[in-house]
Structures are given as structure tokens and as C-alpha cells.
N, C-alpha and C. Protein backbone atom coordinates (compact mmCIF):
# COMPACT_ATOMS: atom_id res chain seq x y z
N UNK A 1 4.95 -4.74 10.00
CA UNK A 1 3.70 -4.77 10.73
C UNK A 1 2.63 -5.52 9.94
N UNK A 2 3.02 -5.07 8.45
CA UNK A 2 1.73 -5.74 7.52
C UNK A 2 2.14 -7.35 7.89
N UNK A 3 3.01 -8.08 7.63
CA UNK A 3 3.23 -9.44 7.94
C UNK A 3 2.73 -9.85 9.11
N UNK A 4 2.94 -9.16 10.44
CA UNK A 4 2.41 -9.84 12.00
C UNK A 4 0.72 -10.05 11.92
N UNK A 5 0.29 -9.15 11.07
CA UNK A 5 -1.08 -8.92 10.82
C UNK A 5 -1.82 -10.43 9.89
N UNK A 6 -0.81 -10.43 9.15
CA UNK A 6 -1.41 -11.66 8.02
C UNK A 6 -1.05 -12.65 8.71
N UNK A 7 -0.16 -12.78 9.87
CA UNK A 7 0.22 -14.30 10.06
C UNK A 7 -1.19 -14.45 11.29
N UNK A 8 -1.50 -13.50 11.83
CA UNK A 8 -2.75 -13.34 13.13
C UNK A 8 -3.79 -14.32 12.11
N UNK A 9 -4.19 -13.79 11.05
CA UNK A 9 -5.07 -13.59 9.76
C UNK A 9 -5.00 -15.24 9.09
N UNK A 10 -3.87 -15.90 9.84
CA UNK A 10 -3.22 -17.57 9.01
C UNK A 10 -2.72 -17.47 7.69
N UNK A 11 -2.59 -16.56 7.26
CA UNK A 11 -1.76 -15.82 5.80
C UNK A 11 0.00 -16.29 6.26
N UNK A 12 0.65 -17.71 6.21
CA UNK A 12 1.60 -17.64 6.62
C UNK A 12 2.14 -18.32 5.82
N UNK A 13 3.39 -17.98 5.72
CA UNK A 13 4.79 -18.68 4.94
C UNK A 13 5.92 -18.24 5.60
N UNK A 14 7.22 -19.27 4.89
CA UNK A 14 8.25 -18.45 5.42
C UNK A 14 8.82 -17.35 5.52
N UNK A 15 8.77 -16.38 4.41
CA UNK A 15 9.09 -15.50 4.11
C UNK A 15 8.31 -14.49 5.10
N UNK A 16 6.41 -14.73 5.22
CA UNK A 16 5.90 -14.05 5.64
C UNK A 16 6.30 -14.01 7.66
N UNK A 17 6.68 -15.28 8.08
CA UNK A 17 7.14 -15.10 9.16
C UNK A 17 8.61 -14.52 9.55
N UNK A 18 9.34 -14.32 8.88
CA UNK A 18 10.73 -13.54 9.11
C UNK A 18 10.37 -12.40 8.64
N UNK A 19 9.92 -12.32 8.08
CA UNK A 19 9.45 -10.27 7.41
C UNK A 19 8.65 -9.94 8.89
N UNK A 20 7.67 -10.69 9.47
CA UNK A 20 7.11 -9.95 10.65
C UNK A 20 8.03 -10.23 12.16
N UNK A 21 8.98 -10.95 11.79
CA UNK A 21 10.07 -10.88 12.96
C UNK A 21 10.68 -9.61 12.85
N UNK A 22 11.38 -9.15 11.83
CA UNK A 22 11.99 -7.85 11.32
C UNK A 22 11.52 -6.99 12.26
N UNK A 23 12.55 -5.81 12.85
CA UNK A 23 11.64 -4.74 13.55
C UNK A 23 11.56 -3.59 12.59
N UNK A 24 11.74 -3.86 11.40
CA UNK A 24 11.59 -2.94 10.53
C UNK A 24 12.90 -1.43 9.94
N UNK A 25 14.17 -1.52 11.14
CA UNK A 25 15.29 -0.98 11.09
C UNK A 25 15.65 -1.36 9.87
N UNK A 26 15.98 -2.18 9.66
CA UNK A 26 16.45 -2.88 8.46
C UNK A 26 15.69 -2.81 7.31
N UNK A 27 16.16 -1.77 6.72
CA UNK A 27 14.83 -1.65 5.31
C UNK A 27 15.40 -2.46 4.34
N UNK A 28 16.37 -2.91 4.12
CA UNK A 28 17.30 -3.86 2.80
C UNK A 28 16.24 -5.51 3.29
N UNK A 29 16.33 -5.55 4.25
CA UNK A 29 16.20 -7.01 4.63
C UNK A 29 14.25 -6.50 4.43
N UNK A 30 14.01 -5.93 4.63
CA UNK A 30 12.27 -5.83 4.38
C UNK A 30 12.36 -5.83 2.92
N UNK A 31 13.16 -5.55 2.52
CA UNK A 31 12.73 -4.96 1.17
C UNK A 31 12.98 -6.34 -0.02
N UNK A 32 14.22 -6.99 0.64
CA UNK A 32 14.58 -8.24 0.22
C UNK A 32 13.04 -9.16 0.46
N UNK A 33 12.51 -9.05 1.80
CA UNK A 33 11.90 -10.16 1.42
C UNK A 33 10.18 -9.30 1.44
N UNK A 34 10.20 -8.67 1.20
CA UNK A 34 8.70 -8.21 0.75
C UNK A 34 7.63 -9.07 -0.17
N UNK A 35 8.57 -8.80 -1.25
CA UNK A 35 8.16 -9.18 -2.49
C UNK A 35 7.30 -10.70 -2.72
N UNK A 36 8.09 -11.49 -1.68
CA UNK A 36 7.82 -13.04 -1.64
C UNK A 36 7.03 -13.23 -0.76
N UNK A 37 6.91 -12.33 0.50
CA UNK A 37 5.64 -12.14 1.52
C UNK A 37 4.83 -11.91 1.02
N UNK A 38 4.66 -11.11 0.23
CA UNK A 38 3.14 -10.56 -0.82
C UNK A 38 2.71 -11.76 -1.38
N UNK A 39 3.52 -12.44 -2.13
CA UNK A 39 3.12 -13.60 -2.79
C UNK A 39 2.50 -14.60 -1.71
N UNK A 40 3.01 -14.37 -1.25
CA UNK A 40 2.86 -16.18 -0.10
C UNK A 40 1.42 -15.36 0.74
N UNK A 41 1.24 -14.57 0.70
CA UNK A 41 -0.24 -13.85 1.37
C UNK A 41 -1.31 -13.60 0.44
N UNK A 42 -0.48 -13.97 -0.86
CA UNK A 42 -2.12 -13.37 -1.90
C UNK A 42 -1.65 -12.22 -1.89
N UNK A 43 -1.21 -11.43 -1.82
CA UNK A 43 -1.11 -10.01 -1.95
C UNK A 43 -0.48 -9.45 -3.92
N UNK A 44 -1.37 -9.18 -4.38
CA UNK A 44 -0.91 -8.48 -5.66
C UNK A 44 -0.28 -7.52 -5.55
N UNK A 45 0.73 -7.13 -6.01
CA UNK A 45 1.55 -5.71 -5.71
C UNK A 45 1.04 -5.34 -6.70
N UNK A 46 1.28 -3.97 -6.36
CA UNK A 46 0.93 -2.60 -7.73
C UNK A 46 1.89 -2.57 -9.06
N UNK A 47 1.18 -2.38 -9.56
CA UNK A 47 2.06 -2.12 -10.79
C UNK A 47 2.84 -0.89 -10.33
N UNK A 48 3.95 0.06 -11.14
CA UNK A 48 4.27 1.59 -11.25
C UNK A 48 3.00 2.44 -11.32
N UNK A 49 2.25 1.84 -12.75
CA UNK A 49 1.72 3.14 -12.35
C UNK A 49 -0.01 3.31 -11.75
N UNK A 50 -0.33 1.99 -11.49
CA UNK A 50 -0.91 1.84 -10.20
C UNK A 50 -0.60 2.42 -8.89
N UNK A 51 0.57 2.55 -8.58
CA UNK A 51 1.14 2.82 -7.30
C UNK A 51 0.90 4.45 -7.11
N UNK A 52 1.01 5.34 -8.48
CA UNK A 52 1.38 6.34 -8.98
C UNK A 52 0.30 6.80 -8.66
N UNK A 53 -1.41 6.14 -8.97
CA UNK A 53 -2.69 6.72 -9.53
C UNK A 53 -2.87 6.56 -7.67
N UNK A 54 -2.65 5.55 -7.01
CA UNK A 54 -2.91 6.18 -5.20
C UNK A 54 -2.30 6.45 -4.82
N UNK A 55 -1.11 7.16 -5.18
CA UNK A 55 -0.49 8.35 -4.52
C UNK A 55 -1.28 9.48 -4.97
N UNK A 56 -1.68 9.78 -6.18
CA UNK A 56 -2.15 11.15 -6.55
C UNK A 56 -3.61 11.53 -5.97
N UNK A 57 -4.36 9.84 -6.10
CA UNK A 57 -6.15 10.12 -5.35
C UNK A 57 -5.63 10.32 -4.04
N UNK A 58 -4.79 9.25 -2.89
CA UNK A 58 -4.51 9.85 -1.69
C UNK A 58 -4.33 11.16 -1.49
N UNK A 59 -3.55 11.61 -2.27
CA UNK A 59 -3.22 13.55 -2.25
C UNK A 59 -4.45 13.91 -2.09
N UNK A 60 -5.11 13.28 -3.29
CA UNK A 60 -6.51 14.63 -3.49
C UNK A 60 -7.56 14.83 -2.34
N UNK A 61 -7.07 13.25 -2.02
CA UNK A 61 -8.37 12.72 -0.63
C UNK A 61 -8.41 13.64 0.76
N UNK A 62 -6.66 13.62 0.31
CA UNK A 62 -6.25 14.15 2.28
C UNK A 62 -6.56 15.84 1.82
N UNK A 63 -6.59 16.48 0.66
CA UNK A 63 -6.87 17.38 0.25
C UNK A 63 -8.21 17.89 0.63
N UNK A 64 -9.42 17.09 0.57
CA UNK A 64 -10.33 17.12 0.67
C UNK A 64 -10.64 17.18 2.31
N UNK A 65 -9.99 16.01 2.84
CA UNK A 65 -10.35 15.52 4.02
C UNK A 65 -9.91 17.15 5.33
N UNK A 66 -8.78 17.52 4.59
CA UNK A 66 -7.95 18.65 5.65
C UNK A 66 -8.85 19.79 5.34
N UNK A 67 -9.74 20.05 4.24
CA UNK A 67 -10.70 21.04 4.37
C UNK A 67 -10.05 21.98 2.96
N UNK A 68 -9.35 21.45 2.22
CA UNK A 68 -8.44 22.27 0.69
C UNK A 68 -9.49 22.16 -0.07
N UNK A 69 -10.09 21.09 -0.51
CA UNK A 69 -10.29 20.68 -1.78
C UNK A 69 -12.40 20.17 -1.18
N UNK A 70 -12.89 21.07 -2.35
CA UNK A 70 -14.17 20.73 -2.17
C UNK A 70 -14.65 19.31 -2.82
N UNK A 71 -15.53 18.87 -2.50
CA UNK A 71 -16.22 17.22 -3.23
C UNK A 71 -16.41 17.58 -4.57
N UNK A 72 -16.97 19.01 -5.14
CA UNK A 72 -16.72 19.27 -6.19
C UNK A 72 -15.39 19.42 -7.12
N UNK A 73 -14.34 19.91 -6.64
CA UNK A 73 -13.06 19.98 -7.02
C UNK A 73 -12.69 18.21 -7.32
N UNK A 74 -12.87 17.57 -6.23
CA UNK A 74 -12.18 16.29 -6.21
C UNK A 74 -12.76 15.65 -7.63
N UNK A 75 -14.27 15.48 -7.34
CA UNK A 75 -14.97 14.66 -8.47
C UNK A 75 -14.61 15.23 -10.30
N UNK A 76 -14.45 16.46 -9.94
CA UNK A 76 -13.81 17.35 -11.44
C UNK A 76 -12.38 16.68 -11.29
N UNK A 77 -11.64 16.79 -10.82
CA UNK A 77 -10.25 16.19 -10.94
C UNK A 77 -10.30 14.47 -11.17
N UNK A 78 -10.87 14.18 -10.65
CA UNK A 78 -10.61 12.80 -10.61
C UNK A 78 -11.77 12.55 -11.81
N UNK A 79 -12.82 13.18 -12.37
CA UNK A 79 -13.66 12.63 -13.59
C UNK A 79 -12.35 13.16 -14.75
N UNK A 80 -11.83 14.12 -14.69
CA UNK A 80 -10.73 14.56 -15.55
C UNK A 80 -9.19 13.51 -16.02
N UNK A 81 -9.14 13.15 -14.50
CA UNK A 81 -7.83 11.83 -14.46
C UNK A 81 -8.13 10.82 -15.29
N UNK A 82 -9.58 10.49 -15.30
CA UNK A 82 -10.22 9.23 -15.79
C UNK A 82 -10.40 9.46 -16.86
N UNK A 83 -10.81 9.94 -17.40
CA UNK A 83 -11.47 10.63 -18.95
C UNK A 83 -10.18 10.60 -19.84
């Protein structure tokens, strides 16, 4: 879906036009050509543990957002992550 979006956007290459042909069943063949879609769009991929640090703020966020986690809790956790 991210590819149909960038090619709307003129973000296009080859890679990026067969990744948004994909209906996405095929996770080997997305996954094969991801990597080179990102590139050919500008897209920086995450490092590991980049990837790692918005999985854990997403947690805290949807934490917050679902009514768990107060603005106070979050900003203590996340001044704590940082620190």
C-alpha cells in the first residue's frame, strides 16, 4: 500500500512499481523487494534499534491514548528512556 501511495506522490522506480502491484499475499516477494523501494523513494529504514525505540513509544502512546497511562506516567517514562 506504502508503494501505490509514493508512486500517486511521483516517488517512482522499478522496484517501487512492482512492490505496489503486489497484493501483499506474498510476504517473501514484499519483503524481497522492500528494501530497494525504500531506497528508490528516499525512504531511510530504521536501524534495529530505532525500530525497537517506536515500538516501545507506540506502546506507551496507545497506552495513553486507550485511557492506561496518564501524560504524567508517559513523560516520566519516556524522560527516564532518554536519560
Amino acid at each position: 500500500m506504502w508503494a501505490a501511495h509514493w508512486l500517486v506522490e511521483g516517488l517512482d522506480g522499478d522496484a517501487v512499481v512492482e512492490l505496489a502491484g503486489l497484493s501483499g499475499k506474498d510476504s517473501r516477494a514484499v519483503r524481497d523487494l522492500l528494501a530497494v523501494a525504500l531506497e528508490e523513494a528516499g525512504v531511510t529504514a530504521l536501524t534495529t534499534t530505532q525500530a525497537d525505540v517506536k515500538v516501545a513509544f507506540d506502546h506507551i502512546a496507545a497506552l495513553h491514548t486507550d485511557g492506561l497511562a496518564s501524560w504524567g506516567w508517559v513523560i516520566d517514562v519516556v524522560h527516564e528512556s532518554i536519560s
